[in-house]
C-alpha atoms as a PDB file:
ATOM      1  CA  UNK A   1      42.137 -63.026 -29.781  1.00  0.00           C
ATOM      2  CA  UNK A   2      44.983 -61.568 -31.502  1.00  0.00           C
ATOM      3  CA  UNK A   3      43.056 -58.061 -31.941  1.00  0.00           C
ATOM      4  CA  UNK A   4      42.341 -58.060 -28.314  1.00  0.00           C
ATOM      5  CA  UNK A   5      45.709 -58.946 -27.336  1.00  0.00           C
ATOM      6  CA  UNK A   6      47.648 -55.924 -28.960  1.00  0.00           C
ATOM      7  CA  UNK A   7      44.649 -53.594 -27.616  1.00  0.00           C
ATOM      8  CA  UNK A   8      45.053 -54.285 -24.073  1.00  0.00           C
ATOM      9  CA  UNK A   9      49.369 -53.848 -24.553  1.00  0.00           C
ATOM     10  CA  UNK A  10      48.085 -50.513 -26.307  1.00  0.00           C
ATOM     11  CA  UNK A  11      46.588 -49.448 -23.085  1.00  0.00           C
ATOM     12  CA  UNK A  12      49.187 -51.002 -20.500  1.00  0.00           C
ATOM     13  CA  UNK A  13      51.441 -48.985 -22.884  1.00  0.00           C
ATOM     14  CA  UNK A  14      50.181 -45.862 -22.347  1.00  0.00           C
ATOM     15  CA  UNK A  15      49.028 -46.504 -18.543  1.00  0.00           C
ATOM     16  CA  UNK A  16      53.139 -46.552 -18.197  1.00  0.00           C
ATOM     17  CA  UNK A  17      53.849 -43.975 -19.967  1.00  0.00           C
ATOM     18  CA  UNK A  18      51.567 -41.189 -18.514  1.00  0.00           C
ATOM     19  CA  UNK A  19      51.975 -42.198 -14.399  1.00  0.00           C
ATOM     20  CA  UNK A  20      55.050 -44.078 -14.709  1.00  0.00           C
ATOM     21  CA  UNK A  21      57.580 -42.518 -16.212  1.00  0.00           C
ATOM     22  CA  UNK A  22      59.776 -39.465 -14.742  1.00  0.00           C
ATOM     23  CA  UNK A  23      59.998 -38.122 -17.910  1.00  0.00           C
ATOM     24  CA  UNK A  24      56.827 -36.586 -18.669  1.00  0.00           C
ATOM     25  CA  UNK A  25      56.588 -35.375 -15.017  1.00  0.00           C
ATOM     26  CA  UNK A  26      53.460 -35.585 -13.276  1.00  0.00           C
ATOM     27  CA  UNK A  27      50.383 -33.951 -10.959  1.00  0.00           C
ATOM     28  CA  UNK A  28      51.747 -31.016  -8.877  1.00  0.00           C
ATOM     29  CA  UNK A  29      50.477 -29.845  -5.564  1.00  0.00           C
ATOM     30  CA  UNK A  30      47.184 -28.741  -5.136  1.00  0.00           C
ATOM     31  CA  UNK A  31      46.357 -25.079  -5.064  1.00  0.00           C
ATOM     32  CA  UNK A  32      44.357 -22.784  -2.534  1.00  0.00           C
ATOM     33  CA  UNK A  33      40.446 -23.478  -2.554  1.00  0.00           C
ATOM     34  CA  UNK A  34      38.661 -20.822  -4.250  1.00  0.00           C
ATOM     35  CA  UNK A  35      35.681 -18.321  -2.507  1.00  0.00           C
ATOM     36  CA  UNK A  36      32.381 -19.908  -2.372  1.00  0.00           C
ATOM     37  CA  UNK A  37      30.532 -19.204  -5.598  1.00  0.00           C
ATOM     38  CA  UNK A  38      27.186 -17.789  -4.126  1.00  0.00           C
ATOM     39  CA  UNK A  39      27.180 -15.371  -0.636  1.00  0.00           C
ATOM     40  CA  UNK A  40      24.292 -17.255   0.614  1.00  0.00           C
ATOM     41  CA  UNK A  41      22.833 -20.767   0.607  1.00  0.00           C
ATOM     42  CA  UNK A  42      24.627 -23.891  -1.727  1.00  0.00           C
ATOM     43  CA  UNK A  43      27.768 -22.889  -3.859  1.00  0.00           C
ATOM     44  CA  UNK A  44      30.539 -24.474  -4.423  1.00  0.00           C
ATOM     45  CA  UNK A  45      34.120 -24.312  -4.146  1.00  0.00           C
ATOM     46  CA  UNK A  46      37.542 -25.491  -6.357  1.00  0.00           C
ATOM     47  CA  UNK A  47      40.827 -25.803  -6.524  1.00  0.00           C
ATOM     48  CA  UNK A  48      43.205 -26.582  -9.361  1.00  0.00           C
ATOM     49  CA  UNK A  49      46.590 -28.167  -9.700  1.00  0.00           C
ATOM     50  CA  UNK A  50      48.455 -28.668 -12.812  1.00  0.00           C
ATOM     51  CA  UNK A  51      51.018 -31.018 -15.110  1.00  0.00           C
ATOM     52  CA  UNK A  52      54.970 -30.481 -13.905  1.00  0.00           C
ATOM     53  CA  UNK A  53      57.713 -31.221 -16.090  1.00  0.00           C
ATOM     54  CA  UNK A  54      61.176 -32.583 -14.433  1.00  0.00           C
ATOM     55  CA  UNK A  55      62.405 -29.209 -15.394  1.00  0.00           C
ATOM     56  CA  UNK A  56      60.221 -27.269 -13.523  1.00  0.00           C
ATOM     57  CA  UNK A  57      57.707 -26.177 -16.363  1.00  0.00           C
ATOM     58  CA  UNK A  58      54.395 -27.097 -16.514  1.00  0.00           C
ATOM     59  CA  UNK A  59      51.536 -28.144 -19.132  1.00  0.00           C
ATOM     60  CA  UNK A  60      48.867 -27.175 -20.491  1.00  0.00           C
ATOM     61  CA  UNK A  61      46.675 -29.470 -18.415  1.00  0.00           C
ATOM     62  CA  UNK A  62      44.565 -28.840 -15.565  1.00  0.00           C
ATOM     63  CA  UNK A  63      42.725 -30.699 -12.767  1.00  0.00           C
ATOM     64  CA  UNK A  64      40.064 -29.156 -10.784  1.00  0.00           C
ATOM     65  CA  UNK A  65      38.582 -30.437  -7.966  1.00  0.00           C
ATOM     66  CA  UNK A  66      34.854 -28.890  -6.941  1.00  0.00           C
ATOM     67  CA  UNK A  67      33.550 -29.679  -3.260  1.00  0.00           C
ATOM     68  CA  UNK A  68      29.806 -28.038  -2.473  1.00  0.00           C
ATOM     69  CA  UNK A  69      29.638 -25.267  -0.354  1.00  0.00           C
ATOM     70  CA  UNK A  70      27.072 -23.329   2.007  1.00  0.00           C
ATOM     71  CA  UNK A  71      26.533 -20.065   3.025  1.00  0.00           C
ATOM     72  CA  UNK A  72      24.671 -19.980   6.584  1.00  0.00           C
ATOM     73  CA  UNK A  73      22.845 -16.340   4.793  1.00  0.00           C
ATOM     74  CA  UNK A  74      18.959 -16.529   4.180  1.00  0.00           C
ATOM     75  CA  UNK A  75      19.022 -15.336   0.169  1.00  0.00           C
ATOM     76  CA  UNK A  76      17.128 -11.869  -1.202  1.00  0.00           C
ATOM     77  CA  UNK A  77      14.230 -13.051  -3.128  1.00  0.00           C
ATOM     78  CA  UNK A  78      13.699 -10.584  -6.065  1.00  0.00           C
ATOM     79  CA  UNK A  79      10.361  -9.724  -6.284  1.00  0.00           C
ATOM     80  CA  UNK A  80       7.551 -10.694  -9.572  1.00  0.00           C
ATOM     81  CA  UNK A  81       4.725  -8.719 -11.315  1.00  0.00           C
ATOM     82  CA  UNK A  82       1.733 -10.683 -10.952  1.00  0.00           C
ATOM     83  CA  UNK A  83      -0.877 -10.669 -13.451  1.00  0.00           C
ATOM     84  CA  UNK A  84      -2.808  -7.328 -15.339  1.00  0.00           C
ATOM     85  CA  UNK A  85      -6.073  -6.816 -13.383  1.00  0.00           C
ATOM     86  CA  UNK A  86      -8.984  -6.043 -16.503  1.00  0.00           C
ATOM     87  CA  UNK A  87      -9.216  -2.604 -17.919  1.00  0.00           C
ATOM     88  CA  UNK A  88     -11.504  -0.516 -16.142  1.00  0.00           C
ATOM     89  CA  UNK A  89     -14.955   0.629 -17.647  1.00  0.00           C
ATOM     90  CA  UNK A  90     -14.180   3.563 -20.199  1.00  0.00           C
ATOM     91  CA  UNK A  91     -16.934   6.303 -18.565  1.00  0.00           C
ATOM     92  CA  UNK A  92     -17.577   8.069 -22.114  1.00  0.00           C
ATOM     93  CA  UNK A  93     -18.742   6.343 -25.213  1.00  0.00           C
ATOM     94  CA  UNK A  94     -17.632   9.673 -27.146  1.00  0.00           C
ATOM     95  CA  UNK A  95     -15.031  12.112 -26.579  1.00  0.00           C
ATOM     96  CA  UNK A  96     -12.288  10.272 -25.042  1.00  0.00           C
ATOM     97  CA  UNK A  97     -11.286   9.356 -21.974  1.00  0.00           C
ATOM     98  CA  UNK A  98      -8.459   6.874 -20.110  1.00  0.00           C
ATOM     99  CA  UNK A  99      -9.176   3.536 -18.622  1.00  0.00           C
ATOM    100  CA  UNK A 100      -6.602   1.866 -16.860  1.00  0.00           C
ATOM    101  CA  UNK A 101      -5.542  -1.323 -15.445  1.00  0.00           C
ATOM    102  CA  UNK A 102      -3.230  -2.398 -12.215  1.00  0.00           C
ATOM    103  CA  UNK A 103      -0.831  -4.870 -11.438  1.00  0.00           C
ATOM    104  CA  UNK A 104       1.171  -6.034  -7.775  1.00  0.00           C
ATOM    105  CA  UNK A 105       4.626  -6.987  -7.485  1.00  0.00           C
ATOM    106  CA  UNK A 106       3.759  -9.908  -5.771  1.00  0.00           C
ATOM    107  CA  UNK A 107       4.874 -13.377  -7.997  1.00  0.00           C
ATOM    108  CA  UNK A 108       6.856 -13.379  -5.214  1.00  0.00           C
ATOM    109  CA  UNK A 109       7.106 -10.510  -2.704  1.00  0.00           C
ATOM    110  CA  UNK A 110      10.476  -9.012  -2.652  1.00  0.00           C
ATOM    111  CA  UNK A 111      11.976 -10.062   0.739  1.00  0.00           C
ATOM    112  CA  UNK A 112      15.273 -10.277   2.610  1.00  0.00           C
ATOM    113  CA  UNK A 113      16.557  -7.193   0.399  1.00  0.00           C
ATOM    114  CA  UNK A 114      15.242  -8.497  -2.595  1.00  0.00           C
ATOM    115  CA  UNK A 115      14.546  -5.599  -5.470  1.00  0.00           C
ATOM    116  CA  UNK A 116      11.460  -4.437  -6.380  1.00  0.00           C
ATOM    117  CA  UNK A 117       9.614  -5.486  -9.798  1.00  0.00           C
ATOM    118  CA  UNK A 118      10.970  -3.423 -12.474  1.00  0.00           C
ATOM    119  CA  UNK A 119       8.522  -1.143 -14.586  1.00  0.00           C
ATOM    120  CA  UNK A 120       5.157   0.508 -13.762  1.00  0.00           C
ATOM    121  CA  UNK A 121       2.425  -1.267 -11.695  1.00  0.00           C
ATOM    122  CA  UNK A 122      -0.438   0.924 -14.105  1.00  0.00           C
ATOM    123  CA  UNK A 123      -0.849   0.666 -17.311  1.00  0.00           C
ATOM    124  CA  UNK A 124      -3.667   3.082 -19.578  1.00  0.00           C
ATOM    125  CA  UNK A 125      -4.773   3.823 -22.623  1.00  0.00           C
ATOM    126  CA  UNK A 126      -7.606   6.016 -24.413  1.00  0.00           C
ATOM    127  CA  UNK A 127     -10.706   4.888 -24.440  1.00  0.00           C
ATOM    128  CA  UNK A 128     -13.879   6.448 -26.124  1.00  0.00           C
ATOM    129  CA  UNK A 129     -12.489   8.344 -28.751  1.00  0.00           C
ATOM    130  CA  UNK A 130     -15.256   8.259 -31.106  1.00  0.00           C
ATOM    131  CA  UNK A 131     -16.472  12.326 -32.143  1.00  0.00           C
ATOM    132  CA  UNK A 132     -19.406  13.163 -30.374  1.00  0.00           C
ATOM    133  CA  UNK A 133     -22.597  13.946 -32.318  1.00  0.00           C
ATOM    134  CA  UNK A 134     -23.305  17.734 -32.042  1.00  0.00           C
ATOM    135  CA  UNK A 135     -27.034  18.607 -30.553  1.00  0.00           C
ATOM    136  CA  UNK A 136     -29.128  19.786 -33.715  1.00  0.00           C
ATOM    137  CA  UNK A 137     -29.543  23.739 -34.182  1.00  0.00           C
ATOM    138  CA  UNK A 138     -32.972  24.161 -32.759  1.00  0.00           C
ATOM    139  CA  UNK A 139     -33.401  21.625 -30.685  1.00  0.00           C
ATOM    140  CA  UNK A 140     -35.467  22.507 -27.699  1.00  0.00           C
ATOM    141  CA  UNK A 141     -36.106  19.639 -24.572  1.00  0.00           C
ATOM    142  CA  UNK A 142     -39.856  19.944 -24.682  1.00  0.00           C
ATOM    143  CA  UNK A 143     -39.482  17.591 -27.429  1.00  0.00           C
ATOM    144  CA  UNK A 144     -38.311  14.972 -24.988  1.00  0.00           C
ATOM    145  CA  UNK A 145     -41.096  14.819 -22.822  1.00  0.00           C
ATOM    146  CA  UNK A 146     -42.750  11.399 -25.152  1.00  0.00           C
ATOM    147  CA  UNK A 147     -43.063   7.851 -24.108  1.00  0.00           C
ATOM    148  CA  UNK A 148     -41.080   7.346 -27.885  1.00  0.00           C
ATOM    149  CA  UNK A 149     -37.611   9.096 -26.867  1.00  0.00           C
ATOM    150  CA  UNK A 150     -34.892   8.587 -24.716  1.00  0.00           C
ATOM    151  CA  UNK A 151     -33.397  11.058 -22.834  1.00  0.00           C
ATOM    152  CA  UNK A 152     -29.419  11.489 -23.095  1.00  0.00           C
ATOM    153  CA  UNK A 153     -27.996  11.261 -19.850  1.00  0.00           C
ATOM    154  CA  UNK A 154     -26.572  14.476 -19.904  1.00  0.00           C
ATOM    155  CA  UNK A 155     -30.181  15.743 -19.179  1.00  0.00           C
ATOM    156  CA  UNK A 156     -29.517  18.011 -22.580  1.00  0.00           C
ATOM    157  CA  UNK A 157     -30.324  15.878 -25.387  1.00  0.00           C
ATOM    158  CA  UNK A 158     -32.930  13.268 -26.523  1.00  0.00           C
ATOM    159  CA  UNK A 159     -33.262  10.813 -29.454  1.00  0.00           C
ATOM    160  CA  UNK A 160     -36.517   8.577 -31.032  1.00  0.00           C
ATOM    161  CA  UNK A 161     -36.180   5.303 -28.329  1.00  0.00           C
ATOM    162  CA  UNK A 162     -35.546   3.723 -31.643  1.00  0.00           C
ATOM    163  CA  UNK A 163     -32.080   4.515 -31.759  1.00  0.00           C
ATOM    164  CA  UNK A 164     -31.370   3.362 -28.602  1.00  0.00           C
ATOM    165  CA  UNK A 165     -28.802  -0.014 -29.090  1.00  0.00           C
ATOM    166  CA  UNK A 166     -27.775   0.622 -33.201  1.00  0.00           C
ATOM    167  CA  UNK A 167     -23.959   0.764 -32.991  1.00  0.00           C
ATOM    168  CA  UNK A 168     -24.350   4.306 -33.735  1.00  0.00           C
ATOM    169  CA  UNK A 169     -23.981   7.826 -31.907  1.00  0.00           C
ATOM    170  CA  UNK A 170     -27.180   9.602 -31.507  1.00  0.00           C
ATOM    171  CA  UNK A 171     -26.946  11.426 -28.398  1.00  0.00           C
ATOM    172  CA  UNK A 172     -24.498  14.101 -27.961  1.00  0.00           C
ATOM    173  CA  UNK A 173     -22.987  12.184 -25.358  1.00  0.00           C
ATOM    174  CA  UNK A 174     -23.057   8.863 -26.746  1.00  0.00           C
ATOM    175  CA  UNK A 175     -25.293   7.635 -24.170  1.00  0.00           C
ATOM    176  CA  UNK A 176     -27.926   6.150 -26.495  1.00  0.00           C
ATOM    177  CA  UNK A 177     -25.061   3.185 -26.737  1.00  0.00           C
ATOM    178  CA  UNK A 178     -24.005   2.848 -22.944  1.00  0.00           C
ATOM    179  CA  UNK A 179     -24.878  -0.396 -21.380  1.00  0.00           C
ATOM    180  CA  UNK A 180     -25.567  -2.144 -24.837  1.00  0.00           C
ATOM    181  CA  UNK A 181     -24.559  -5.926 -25.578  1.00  0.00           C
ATOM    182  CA  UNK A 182     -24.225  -5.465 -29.229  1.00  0.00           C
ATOM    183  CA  UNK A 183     -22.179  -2.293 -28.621  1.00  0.00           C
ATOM    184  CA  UNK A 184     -19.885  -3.342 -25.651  1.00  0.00           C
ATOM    185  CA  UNK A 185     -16.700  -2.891 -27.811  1.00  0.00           C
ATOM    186  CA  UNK A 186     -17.315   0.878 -28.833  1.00  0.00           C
ATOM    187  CA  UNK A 187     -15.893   2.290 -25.203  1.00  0.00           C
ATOM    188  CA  UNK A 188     -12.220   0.530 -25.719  1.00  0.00           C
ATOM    189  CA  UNK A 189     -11.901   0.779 -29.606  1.00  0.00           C
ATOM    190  CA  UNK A 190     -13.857   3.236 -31.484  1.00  0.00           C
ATOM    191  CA  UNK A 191     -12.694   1.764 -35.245  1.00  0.00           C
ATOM    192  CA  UNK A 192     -15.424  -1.126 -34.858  1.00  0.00           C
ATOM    193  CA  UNK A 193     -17.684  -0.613 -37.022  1.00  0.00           C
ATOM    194  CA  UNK A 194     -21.422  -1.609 -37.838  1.00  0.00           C
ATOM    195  CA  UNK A 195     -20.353  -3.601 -40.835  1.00  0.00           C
ATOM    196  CA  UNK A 196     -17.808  -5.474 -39.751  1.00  0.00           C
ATOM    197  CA  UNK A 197     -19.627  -6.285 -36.062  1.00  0.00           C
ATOM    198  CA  UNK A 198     -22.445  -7.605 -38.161  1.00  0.00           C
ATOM    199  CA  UNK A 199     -20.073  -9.847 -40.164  1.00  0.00           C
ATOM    200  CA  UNK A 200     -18.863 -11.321 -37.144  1.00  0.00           C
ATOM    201  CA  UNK A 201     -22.407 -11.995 -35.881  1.00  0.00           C
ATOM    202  CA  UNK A 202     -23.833 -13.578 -38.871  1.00  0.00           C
ATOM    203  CA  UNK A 203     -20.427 -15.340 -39.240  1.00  0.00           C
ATOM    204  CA  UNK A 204     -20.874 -17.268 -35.512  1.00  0.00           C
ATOM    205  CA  UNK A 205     -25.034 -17.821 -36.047  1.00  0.00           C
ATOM    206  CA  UNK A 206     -23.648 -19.682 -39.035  1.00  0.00           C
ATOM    207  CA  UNK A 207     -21.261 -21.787 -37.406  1.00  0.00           C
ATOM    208  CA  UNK A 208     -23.963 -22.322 -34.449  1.00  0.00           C
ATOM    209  CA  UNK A 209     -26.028 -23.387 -37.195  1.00  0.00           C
ATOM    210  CA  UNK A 210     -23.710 -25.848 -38.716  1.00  0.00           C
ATOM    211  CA  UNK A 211     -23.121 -27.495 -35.346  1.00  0.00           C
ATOM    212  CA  UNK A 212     -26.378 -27.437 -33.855  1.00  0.00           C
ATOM    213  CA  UNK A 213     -29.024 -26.666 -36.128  1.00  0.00           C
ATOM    214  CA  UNK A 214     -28.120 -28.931 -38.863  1.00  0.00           C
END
C-alpha cells in the first residue's frame, strides 16, 4: 500500500509541475494549418504550436495537430505493363533470325493525365543461329525424285527421309528439323544439343517409371 501510495504523489507531483506552474510556461497559440498533403482526393492537413517560457523563449517541444483533408480533383492513374505475350515462332532453324514478343501498357490504362508505362512494349532476340549445312558439291535434284528422301523446303536440297526428326541439320536450310517434337527447342537456342536432350529424356522416362511403372 505504501509502494502505491508514494507512486500516485509521484504522478500528482509531476501533473503540477508540468500544467500548473507559471514557471515552466506552457502551450502557445496554435499556428496556421498547413497545404493539403495530396492535390487530389484524401490528404491531410497540420498545424503545430510549441512550449513558451515566461520569458518569451520557447522549447524544444512540439504539438501537432493532423485533421484529414480532400481534394474535390479525380487523381492521374499512372499506367502498368501487363504481361509478355510468348515469343513468336523463329521462321529459320539455321541461319538466324529475330523472334519477338509484345506487351500493353494496360495493368491499368494511364488515365486522367496519368504517364505512360516506362520502357519498350517489344522485346527480341535471335533465334536460329545454328550454321547452316552447305549443299554437297555435286549434288544434282534428280536425286530427289524417291519415295526414300525428303525434299528441303527450299525446293534446292534433299536428304534420305531417314534424317528427317534427328536433332541434327541435314538440309541446307534446316528444314529436315522444322515442325519436330523432339527438336522444338533448336529454333530459340541453338546450344542444345543431342546429348544432353537425350539425358533429359531418359532422365523423365525414369522418373515416369519410378512413379508409375514400378
Amino acid at each position: 500500500m505504501i509502494g502505491w501510495l508514494e507512486y500516485y504523489s509521484v504522478i500528482v507531483l509531476l501533473l503540477v509541475d508540468v500544467t500548473a506552474s507559471d514557471s515552466l510556461g506552457g502551450w502557445g497559440q496554435w499556428g496556421p494549418w498547413s497545404s493539403c498533403s495530396v492535390t487530389c482526393g484524401f490528404g491531410s492537413i497540420k498545424r503545430n504550436k510549441q512550449w513558451e517560457y515566461p520569458d518569451g523563449r520557447t522549447a524544444n517541444y512540439t504539438l501537432t495537430k493532423i485533421v484529414e483533408c480532400f481534394i474535390n480533383t479525380t487523381c492521374p492513374t499512372h499506367g502498368g505493363w501487363g504481361m509478355w505475350t510468348g515469343w513468336t515462332r523463329c521462321p529459320v532453324m539455321c541461319g538466324g533470325a529475330n523472334v519477338t514478343r509484345t506487351r500493353l501498357c494496360n495493368v491499368p490504362v494511364p488515365s486522367n493525365g496519368g504517364r505512360f508505362c516506362n520502357g519498350s512494349s517489344t522485346d527480341s532476340m535471335i533465334c536460329g543461329n545454328s550454321t547452316c549445312p552447305e549443299i554437297p558439291p555435286g549434288f544434282e535434284m534428280m536425286s530427289c525424285f524417291n519415295a526414300s528422301m525428303f525434299v528441303c523446303e527450299s525446293g534446292e536440297h534433299c536428304v534420305p527421309k531417314s534424317m528427317r526428326c534427328d536433332i541434327k541439320l541435314n538440309c541446307h536450310d534446316g528444314t529436315d528439323e522444322k515442325d519436330c517434337i523432339i527438336s522444338l527447342g533448336m529454333g530459340i537456342n541453338s546450344s542444345i544439343q543431342k546429348s544432353k536432350f537425350l539425358a533429359v529424356i531418359f532422365t523423365l522416362l525414369t522418373i515416369w517409371e519410378k512413379l508409375f511403372v514400378t
